[in-house]
Protein backbone atom coordinates (compact mmCIF):
# COMPACT_ATOMS: atom_id res chain seq x y z
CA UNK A 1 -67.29 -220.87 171.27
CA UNK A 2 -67.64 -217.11 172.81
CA UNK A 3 -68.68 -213.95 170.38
CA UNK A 4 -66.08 -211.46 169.64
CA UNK A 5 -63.96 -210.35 166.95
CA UNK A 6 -60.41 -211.48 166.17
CA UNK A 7 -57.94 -209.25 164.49
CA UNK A 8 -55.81 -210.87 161.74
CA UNK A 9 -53.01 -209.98 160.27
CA UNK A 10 -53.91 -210.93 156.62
CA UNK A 11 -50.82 -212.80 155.13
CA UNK A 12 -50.21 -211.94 150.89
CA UNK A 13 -51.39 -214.02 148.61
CA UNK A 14 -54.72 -214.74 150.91
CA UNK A 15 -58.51 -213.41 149.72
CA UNK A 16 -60.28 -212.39 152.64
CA UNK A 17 -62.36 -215.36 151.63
CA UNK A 18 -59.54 -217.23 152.35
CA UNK A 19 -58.93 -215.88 156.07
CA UNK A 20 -62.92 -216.48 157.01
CA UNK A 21 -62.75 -219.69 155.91
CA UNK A 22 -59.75 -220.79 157.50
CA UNK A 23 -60.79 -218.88 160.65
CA UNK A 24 -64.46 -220.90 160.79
CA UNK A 25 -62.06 -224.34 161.31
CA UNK A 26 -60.06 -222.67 163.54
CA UNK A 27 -62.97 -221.16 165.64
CA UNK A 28 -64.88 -224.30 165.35
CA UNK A 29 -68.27 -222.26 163.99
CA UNK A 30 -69.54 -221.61 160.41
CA UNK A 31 -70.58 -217.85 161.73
CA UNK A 32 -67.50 -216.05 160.59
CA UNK A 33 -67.43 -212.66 158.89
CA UNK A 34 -64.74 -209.91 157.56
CA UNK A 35 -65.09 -206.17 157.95
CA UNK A 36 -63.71 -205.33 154.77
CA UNK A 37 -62.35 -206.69 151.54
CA UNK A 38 -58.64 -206.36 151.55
CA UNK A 39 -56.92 -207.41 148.09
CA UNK A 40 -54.97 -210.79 147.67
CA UNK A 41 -51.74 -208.61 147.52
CA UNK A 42 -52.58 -206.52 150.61
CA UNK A 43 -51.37 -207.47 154.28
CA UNK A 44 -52.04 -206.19 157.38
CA UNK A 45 -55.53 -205.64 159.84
CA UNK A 46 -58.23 -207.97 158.66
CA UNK A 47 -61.53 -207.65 161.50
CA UNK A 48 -63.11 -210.83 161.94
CA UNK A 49 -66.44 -211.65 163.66
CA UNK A 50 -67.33 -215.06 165.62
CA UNK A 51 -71.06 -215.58 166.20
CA UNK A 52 -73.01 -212.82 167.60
CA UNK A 53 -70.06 -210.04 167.28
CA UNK A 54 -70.89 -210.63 163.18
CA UNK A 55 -73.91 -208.10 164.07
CA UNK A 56 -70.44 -205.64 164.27
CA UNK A 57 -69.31 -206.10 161.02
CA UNK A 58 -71.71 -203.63 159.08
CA UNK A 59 -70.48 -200.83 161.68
CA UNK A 60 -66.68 -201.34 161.12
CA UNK A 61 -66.94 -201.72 157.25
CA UNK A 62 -67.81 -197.78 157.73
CA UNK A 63 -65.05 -196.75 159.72
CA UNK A 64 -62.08 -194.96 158.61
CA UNK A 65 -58.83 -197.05 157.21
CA UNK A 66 -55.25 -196.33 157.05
CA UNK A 67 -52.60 -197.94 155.31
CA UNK A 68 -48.88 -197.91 154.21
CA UNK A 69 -48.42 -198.27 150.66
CA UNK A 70 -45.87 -198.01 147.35
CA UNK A 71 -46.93 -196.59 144.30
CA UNK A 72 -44.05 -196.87 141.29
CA UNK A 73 -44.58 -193.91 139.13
CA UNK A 74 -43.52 -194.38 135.27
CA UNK A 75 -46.37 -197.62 134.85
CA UNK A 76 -49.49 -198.59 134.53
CA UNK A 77 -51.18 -201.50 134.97
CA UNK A 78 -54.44 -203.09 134.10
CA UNK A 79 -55.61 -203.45 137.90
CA UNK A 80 -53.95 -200.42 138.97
CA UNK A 81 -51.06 -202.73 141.00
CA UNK A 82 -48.34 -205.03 140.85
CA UNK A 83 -50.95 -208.21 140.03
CA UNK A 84 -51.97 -206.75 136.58
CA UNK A 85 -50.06 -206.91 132.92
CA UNK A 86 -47.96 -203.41 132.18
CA UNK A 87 -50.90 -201.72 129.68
CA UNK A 88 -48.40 -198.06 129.84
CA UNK A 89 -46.50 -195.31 131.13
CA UNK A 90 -43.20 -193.42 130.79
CA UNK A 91 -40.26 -193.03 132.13
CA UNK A 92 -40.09 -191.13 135.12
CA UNK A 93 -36.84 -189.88 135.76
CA UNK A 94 -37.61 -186.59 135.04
CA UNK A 95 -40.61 -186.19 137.88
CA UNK A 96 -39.31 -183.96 140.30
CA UNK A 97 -40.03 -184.66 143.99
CA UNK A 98 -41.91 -181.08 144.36
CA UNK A 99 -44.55 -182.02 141.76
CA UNK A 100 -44.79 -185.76 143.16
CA UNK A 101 -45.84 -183.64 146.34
CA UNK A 102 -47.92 -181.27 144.92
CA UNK A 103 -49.82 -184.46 143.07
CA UNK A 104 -50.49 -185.78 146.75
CA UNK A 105 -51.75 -183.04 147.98
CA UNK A 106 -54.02 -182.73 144.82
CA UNK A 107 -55.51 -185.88 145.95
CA UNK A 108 -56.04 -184.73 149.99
CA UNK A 109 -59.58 -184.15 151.28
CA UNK A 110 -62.98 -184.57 149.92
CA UNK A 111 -62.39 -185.62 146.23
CA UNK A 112 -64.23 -187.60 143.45
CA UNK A 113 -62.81 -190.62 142.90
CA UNK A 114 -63.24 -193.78 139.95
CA UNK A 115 -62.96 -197.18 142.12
CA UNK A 116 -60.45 -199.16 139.83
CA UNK A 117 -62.16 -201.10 137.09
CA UNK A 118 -61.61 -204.77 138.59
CA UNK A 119 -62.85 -203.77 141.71
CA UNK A 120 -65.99 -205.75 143.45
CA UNK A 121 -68.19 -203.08 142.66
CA UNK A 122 -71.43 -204.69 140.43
CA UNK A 123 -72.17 -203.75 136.69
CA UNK A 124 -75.62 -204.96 135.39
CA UNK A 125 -75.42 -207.93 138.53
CA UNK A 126 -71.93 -208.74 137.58
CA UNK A 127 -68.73 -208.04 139.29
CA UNK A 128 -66.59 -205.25 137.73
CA UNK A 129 -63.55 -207.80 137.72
CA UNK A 130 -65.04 -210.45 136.06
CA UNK A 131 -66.52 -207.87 133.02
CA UNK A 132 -62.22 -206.72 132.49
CA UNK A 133 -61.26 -210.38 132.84
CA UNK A 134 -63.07 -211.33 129.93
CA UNK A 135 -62.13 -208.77 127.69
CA UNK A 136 -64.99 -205.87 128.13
CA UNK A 137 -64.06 -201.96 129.07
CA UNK A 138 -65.81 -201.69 132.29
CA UNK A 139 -66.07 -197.42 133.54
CA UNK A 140 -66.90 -196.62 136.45
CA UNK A 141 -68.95 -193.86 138.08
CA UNK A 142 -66.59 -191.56 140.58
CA UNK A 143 -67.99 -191.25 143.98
CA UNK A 144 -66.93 -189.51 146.80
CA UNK A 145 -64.17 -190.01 149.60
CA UNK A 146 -62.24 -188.44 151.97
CA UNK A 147 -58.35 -188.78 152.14
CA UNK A 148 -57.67 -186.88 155.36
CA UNK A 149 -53.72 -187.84 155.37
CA UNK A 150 -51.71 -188.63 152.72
CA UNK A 151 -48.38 -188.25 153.56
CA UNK A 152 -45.21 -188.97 151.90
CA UNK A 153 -42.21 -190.94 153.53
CA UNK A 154 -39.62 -191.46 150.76
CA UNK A 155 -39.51 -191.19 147.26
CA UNK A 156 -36.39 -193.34 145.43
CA UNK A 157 -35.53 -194.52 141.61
CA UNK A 158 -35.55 -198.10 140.52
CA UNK A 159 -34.97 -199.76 137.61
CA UNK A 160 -32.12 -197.89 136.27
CA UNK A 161 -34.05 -194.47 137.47
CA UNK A 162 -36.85 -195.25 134.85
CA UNK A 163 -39.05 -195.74 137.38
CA UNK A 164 -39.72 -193.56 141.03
CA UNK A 165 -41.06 -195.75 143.93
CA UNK A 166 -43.34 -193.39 147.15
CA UNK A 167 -43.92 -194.43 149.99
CA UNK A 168 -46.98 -193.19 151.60
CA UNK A 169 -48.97 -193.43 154.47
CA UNK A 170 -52.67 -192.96 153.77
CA UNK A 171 -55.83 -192.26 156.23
CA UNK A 172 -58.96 -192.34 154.00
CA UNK A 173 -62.69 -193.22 154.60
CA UNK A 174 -64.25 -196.13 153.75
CA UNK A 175 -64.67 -197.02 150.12
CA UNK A 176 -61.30 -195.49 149.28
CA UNK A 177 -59.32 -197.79 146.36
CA UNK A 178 -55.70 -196.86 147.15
CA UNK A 179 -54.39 -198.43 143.94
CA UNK A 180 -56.80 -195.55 142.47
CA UNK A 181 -54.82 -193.14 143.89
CA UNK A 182 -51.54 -194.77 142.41
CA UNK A 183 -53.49 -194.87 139.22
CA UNK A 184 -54.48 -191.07 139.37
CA UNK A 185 -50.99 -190.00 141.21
CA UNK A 186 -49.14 -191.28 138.20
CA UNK A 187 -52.21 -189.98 135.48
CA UNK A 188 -51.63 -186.41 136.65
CA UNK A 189 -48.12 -186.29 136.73
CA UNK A 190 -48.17 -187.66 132.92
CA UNK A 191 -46.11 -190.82 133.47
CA UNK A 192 -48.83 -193.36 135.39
CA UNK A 193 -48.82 -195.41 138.71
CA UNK A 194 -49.70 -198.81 140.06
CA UNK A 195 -49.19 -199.67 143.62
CA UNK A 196 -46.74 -202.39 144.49
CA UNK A 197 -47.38 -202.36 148.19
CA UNK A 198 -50.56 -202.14 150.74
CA UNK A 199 -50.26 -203.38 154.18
CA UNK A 200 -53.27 -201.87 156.33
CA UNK A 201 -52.50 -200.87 159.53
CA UNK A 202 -55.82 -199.66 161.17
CA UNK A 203 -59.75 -200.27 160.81
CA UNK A 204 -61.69 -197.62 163.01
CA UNK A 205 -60.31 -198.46 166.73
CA UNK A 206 -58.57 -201.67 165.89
CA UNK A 207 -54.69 -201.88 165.58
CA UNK A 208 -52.25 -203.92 163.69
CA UNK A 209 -50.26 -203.96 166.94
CA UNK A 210 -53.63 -205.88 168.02
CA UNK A 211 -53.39 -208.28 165.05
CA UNK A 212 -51.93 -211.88 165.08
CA UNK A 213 -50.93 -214.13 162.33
CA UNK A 214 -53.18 -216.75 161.48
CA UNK A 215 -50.20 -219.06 162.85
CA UNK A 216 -50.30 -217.24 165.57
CA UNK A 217 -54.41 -217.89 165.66
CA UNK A 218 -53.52 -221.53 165.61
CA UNK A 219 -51.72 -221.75 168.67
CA UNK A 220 -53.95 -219.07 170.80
CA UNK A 221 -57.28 -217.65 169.31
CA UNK A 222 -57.14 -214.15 170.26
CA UNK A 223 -60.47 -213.17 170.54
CA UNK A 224 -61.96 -209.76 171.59
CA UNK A 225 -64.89 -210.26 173.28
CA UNK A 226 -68.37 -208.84 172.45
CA UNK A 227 -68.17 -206.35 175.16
CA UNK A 228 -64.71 -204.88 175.07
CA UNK A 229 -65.33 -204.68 171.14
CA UNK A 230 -68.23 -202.93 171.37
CA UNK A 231 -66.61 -200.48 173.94
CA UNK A 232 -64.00 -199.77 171.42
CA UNK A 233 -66.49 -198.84 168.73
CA UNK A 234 -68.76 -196.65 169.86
CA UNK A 235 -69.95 -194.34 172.54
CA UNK A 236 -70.90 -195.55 175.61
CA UNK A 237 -74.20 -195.33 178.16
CA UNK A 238 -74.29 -197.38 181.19
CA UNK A 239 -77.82 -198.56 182.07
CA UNK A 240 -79.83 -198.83 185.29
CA UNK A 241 -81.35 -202.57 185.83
CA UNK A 242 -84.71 -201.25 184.64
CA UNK A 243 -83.53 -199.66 181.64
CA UNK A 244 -81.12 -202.97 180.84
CA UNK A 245 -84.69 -204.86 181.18
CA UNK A 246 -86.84 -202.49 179.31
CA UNK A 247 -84.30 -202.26 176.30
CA UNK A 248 -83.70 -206.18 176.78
CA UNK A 249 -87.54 -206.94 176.34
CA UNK A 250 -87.82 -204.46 173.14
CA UNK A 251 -89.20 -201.66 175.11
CA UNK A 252 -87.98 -197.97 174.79
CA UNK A 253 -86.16 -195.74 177.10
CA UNK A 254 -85.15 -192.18 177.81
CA UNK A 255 -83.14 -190.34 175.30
CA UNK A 256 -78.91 -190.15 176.41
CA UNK A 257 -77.24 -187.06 174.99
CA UNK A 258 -74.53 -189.13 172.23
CA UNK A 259 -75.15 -189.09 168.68
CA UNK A 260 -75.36 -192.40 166.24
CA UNK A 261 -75.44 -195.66 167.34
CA UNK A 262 -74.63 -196.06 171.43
CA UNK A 263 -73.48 -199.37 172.85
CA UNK A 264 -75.47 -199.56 176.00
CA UNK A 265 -73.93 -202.34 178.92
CA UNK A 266 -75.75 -203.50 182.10
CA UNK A 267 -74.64 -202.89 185.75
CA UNK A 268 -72.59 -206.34 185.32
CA UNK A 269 -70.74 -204.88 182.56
CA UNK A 270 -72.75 -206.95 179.84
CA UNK A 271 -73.84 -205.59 176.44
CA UNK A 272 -77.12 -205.40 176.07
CA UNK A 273 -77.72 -203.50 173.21
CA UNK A 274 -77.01 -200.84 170.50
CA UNK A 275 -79.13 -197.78 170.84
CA UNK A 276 -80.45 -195.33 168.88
CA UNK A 277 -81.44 -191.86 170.56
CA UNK A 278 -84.51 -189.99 169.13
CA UNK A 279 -85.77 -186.52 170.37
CA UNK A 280 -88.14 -188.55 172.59
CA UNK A 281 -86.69 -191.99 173.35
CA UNK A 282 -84.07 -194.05 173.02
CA UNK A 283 -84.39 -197.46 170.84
CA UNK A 284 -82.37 -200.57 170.13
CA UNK A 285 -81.01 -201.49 166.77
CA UNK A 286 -80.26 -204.51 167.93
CA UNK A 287 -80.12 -206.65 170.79
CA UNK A 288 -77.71 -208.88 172.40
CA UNK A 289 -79.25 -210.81 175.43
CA UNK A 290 -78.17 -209.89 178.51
CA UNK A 291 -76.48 -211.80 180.79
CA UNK A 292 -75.24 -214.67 177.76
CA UNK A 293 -71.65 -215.65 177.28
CA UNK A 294 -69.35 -213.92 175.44
């Protein structure tokens, strides 16, 4: 079996758990990884590694993430979506469209933000979810993110008009809870918010239009190999033979001009290695051996 990654389309009702696992029979390998949690009721772009392109995986949880989601105004819930018993809110009818607005663009930019409670975040060595689930009051410290879009596409009543339903497109950085921002959305407009839909439709470079079902996966395993994923993720230096040797064998080389980590590809096209520049020299964070199958 090659390296690469292969971009799922996560079906509902599926951990990411799930998806790896079902992806290490279908890949025929037990070296599988995810680049990024998505929730059991969240679809969408799910970045798998096979083999050596798991060495990816800690550079694409960082990327940037964008998503289409609902958030019902007028309810709140104890997981901050759809999945978790009603625990408040009030009727919305009267929330006019200009303040739902105003709300979102509250939330835009660099902001504080508490993850939602049965998140995977750790308390005391013990998941956050598993504290709520058995009955404690779990708070969180707020921590910082960056929403740089968050744009509104329609905003309808349900449920008699007790109840408003946005649609939203959001393009956050990593770490970002979007059920959080349903939760805060409907906390400042005095009425609360869960989401009720989260499909994710990019991580960093990678597409959904790139993503296949896993049925899909079963017929034809679309996978992008080492190289052409690493082109895709970072910036790019082309070495001579003696560099691709020197950097191959752990030795250093001369400082390129691009900042954080550099994928750096032999005359033949292979990946040889990620590269960190210094004022003086150029070093590899890690390295892939030249010349190998992908």
């Amino acid at each position: 079996m090659h390296s690469g990654l292969v971009i799922v389309d996560k079906p509902q009702g599926w951990t990411s758990h799930d998806v790896v696992g079902r992806m290490r029979r279908l890949a025929g390998t037990r070296k599988v990884g995810h680049a990024g949690t998505l929730d059991p009721m969240a679809t969408g772009v799910l970045v798998l590694g096979i083999n050596r392109a798991t060495r990816l995986l800690t550079y694409i949880v960082g990327t940037s993430k964008t998503y289409d989601a609902t958030i019902r105004l007028g309810q709140s819930t104890l997981t901050d979506d759809a999945e978790g018993e009603v625990t408040g809110g009030s009727i919305a009818a009267a929330v006019d469209p200009v303040d739902i607005r105003a709300g979102v663009a509250a939330l835009t930019g660099a902001i504080q933000q508490v993850p939602s409670s049965v998140s995977a975040i750790k308390v005391k060595g013990q998941r956050a979810y598993s504290r709520v689930r058995s009955g404690e009051d779990v708070q969180l410290s707020a921590r910082p993110v960056t929403i740089s879009r968050f744009e509104v596409h329609d905003i309808r009543r349900v449920n008699s008009g007790k109840q408003q339903d946005v649609d939203v497109t959001v393009e956050c950085s990593s770490g970002t809870y979007i059920r959080a921002l349903a939760r805060d959305l409907g906390a400042a407009l005095g009425v609360g918010g869960h989401l009720t839909a989260l499909r994710r439709t990019q991580v960093g470079p990678y597409l959904l239009d790139q993503a296949a079902t896993l049925e899909e996966l079963a017929l034809d395993l679309r996978l992008l190999k080492l190289d052409a994923a690493a082109r895709a993720l970072f910036p790019v230096r082309e070495l001579s033979p003696g560099e691709a040797a020197n950097i191959s064998h752990g030795r250093r080389i001369d400082p390129g001009e691009e900042s954080g980590p550099v994928a750096a590809f032999a005359p033949d096209g292979t990946l040889v290695a990620l590269l960190e520049n210094r004022p003086n020299d150029a070093r590899a964070l890690l390295v892939f051996a030249p010349g190998g199958g992908n």
